[in-house]
C-alpha atoms as a PDB file:
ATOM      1  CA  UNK A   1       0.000   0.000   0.000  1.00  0.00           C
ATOM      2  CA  UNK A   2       1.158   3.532  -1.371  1.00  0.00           C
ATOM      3  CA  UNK A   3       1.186   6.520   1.315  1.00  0.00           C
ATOM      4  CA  UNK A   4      -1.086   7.927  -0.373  1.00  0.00           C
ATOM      5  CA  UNK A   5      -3.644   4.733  -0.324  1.00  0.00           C
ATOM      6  CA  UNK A   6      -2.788   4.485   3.870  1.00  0.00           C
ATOM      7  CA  UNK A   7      -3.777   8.698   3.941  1.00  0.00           C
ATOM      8  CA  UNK A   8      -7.295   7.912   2.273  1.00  0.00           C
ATOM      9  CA  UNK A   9      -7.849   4.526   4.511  1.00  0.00           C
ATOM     10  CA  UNK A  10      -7.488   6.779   7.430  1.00  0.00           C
ATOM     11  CA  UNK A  11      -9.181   9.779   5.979  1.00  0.00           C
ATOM     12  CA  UNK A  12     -12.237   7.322   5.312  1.00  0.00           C
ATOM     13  CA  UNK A  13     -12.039   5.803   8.505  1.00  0.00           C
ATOM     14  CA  UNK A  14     -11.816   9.353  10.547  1.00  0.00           C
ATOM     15  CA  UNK A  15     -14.837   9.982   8.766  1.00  0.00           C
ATOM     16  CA  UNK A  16     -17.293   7.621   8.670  1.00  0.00           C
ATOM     17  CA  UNK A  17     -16.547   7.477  12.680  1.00  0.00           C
ATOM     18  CA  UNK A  18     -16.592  11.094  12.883  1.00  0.00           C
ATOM     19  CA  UNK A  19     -19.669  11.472  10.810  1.00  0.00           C
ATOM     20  CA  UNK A  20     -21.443   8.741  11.898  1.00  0.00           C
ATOM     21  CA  UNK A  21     -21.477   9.794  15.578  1.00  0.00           C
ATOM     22  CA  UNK A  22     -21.991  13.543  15.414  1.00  0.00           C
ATOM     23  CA  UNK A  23     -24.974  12.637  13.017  1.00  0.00           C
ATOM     24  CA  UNK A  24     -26.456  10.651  15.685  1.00  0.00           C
ATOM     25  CA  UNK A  25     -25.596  12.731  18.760  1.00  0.00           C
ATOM     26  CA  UNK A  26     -27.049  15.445  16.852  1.00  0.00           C
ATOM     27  CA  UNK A  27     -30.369  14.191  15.410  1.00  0.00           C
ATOM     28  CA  UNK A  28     -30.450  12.545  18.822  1.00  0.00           C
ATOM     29  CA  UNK A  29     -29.982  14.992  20.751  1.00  0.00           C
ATOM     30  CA  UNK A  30     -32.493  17.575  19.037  1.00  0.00           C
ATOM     31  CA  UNK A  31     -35.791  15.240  20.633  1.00  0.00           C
ATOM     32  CA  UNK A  32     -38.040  16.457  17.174  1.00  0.00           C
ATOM     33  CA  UNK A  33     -37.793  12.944  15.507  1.00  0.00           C
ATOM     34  CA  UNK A  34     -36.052  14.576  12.252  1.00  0.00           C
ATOM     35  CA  UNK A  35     -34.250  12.530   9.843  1.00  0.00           C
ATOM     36  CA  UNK A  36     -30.854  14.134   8.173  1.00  0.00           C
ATOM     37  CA  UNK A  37     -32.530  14.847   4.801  1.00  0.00           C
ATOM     38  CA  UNK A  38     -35.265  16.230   6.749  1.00  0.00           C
ATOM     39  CA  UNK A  39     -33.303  18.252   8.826  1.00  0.00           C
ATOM     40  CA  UNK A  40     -31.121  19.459   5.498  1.00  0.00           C
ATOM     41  CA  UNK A  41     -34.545  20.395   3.672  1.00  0.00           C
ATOM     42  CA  UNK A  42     -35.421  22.477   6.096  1.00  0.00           C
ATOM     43  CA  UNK A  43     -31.655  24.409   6.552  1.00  0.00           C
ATOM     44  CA  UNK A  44     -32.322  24.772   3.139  1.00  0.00           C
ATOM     45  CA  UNK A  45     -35.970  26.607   3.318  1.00  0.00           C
ATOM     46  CA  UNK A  46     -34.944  28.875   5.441  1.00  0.00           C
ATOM     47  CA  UNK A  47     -31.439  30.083   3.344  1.00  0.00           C
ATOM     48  CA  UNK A  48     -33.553  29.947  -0.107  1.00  0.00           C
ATOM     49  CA  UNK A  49     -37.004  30.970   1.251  1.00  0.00           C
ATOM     50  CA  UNK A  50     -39.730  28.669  -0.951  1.00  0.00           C
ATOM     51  CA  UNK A  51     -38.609  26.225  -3.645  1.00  0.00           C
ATOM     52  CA  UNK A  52     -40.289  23.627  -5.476  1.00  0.00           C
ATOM     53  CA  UNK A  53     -39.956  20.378  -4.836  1.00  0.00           C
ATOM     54  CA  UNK A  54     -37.813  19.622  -7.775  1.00  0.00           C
ATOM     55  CA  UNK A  55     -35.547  22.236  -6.299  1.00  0.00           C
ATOM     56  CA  UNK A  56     -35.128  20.498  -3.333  1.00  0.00           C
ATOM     57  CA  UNK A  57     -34.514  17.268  -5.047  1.00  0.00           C
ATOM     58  CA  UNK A  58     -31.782  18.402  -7.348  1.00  0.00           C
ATOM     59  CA  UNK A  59     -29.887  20.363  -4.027  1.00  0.00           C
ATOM     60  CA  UNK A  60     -30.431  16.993  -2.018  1.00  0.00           C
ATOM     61  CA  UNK A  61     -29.380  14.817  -4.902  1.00  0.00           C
ATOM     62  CA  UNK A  62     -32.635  12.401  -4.097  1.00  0.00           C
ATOM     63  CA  UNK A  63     -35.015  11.419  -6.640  1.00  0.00           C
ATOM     64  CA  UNK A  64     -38.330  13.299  -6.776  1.00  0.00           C
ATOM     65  CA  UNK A  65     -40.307  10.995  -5.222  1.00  0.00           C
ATOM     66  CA  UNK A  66     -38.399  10.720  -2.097  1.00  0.00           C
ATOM     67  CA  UNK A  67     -38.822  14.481  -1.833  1.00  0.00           C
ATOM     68  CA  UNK A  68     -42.568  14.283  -1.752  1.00  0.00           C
ATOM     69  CA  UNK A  69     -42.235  11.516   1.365  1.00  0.00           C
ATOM     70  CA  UNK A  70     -40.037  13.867   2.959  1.00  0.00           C
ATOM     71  CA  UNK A  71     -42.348  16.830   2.759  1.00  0.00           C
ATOM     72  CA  UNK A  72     -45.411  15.535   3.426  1.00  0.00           C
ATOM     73  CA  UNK A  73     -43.634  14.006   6.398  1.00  0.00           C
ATOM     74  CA  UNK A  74     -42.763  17.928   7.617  1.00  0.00           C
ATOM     75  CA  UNK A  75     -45.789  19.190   6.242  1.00  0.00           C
ATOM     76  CA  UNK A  76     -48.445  16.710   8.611  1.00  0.00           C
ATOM     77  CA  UNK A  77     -45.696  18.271  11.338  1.00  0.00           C
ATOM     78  CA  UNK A  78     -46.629  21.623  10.383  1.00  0.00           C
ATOM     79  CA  UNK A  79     -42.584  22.209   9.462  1.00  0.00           C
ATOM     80  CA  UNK A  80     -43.376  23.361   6.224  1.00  0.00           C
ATOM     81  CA  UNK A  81     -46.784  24.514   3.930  1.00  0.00           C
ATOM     82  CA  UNK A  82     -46.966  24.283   0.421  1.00  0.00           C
ATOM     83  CA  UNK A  83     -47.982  27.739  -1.822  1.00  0.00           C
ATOM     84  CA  UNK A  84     -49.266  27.640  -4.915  1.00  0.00           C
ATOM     85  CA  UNK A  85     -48.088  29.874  -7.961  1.00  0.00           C
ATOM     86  CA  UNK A  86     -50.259  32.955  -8.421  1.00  0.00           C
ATOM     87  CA  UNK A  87     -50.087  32.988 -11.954  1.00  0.00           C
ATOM     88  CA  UNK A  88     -50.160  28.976 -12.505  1.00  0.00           C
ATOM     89  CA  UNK A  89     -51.543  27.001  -9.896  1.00  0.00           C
ATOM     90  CA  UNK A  90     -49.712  23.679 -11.389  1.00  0.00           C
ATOM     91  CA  UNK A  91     -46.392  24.806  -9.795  1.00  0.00           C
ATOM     92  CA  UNK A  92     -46.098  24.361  -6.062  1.00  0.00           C
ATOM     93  CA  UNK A  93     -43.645  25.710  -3.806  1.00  0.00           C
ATOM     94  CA  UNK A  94     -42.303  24.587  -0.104  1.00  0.00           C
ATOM     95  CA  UNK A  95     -41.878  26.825   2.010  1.00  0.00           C
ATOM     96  CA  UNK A  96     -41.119  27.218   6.465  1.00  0.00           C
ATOM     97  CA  UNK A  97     -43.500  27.155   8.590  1.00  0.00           C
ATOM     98  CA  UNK A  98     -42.686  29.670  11.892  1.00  0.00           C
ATOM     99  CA  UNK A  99     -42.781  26.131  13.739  1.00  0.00           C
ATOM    100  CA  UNK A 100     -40.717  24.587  11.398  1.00  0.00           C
ATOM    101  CA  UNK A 101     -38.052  27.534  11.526  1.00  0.00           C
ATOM    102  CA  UNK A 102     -38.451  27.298  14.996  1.00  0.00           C
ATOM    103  CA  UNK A 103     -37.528  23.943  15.276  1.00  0.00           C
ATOM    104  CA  UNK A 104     -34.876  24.657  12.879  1.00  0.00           C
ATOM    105  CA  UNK A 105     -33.106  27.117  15.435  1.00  0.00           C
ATOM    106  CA  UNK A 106     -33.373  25.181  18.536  1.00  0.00           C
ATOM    107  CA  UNK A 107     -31.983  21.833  16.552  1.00  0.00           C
ATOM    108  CA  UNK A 108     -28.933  24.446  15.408  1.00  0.00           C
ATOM    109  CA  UNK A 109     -28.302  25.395  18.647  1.00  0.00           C
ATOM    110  CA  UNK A 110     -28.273  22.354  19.721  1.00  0.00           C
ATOM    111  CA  UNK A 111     -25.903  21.141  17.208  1.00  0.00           C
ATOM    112  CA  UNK A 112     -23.923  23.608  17.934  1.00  0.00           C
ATOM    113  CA  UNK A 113     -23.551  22.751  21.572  1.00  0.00           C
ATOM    114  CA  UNK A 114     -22.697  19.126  20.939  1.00  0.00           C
ATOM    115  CA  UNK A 115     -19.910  20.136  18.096  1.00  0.00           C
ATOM    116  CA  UNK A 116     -18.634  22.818  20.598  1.00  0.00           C
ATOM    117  CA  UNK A 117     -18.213  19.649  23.016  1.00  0.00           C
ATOM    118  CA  UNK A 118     -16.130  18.256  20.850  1.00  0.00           C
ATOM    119  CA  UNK A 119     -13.936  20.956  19.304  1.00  0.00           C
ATOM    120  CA  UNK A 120     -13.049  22.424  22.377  1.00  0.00           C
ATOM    121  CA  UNK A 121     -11.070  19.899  22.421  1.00  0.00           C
ATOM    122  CA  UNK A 122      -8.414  21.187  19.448  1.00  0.00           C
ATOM    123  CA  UNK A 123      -6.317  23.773  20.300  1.00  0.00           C
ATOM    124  CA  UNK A 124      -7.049  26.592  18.166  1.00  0.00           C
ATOM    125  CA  UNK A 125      -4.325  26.146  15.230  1.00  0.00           C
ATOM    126  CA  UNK A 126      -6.167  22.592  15.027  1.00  0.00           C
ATOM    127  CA  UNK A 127      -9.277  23.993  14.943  1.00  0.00           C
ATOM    128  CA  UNK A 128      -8.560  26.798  12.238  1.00  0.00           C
ATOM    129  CA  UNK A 129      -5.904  24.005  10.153  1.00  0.00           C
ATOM    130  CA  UNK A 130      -9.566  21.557  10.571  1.00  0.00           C
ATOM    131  CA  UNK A 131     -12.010  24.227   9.184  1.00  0.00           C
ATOM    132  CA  UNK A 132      -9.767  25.383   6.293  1.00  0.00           C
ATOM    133  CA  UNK A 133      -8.953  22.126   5.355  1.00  0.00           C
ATOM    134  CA  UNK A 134     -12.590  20.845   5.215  1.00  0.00           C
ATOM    135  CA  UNK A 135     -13.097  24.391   3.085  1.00  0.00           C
ATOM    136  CA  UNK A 136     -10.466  23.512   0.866  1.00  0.00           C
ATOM    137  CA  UNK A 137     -12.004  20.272   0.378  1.00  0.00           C
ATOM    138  CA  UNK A 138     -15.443  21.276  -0.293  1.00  0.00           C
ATOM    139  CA  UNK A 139     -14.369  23.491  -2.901  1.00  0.00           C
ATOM    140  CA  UNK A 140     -12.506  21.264  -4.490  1.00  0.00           C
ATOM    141  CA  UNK A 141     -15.260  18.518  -4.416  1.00  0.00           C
ATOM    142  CA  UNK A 142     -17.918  21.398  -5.981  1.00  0.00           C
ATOM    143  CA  UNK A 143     -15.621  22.405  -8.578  1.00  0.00           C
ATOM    144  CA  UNK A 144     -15.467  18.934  -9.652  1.00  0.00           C
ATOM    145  CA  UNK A 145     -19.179  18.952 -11.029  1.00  0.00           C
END
């Protein structure tokens, strides 16, 4: 194995560990019963204000169909309402509810609590060489498309 093979087993490792655990501390720890994609539709209502399902489909990378589960899963929650079009009633948007944005806040906070937990434990040059490096990586990975 190559060094740079053994840096991407224990990239991947780091990760999935990493990942897996804040996901479920966080979703966990929230008490609202909101999946990830769930969670990331409605972070993305209240950046974007309303979009259409579609919208939401493409930005998740899901097919359509699993978008529709997924909102009328937050919708009989009263996260989000659905608006029609004023000029053509065919198109549908998605939009927050203030209980959904609500809910939104406190699950951030809370997020933010449990991720302060464990970054407190870098030092700060860790911290700032962790966040630029994750940055970097990010744009990298969107230029890609």
């Amino acid at each position: 194995m190559n060094a740079m093979d053994e840096k991407i087993d224990r990239l991947q490792t780091a990760i999935a560990i990493s990942m897996k655990r804040l996901g479920h501390d966080m979703l966990e720890e929230s008490e609202i019963g909101l999946t990830r994609p769930q969670y990331f539709i409605l972070r993305i209502l209240d950046k974007e204000g309303k979009c259409m399902g579609s919208e939401l489909a493409q930005m998740l990378q899901v097919k359509p169909s699993a978008i529709t589960v997924m909102i009328e899963r937050l919708h009989k929650q009263g996260y989000v309402e659905r608006l029609r079009h004023e000029q053509d009633r065919r198109v549908v948007f998605i939009a927050l509810t203030d209980k959904g944005r609500m809910t939104l806040h406190t699950t951030d906070q809370k997020r933010k609590e449990i991720l302060s937990c464990y970054l407190s434990q870098l030092d700060e040059s860790e911290l700032d060489a962790l966040v630029r490096t994750h940055e970097k990586l990010a744009d990298i990975v969107l230029a890609k498309k």
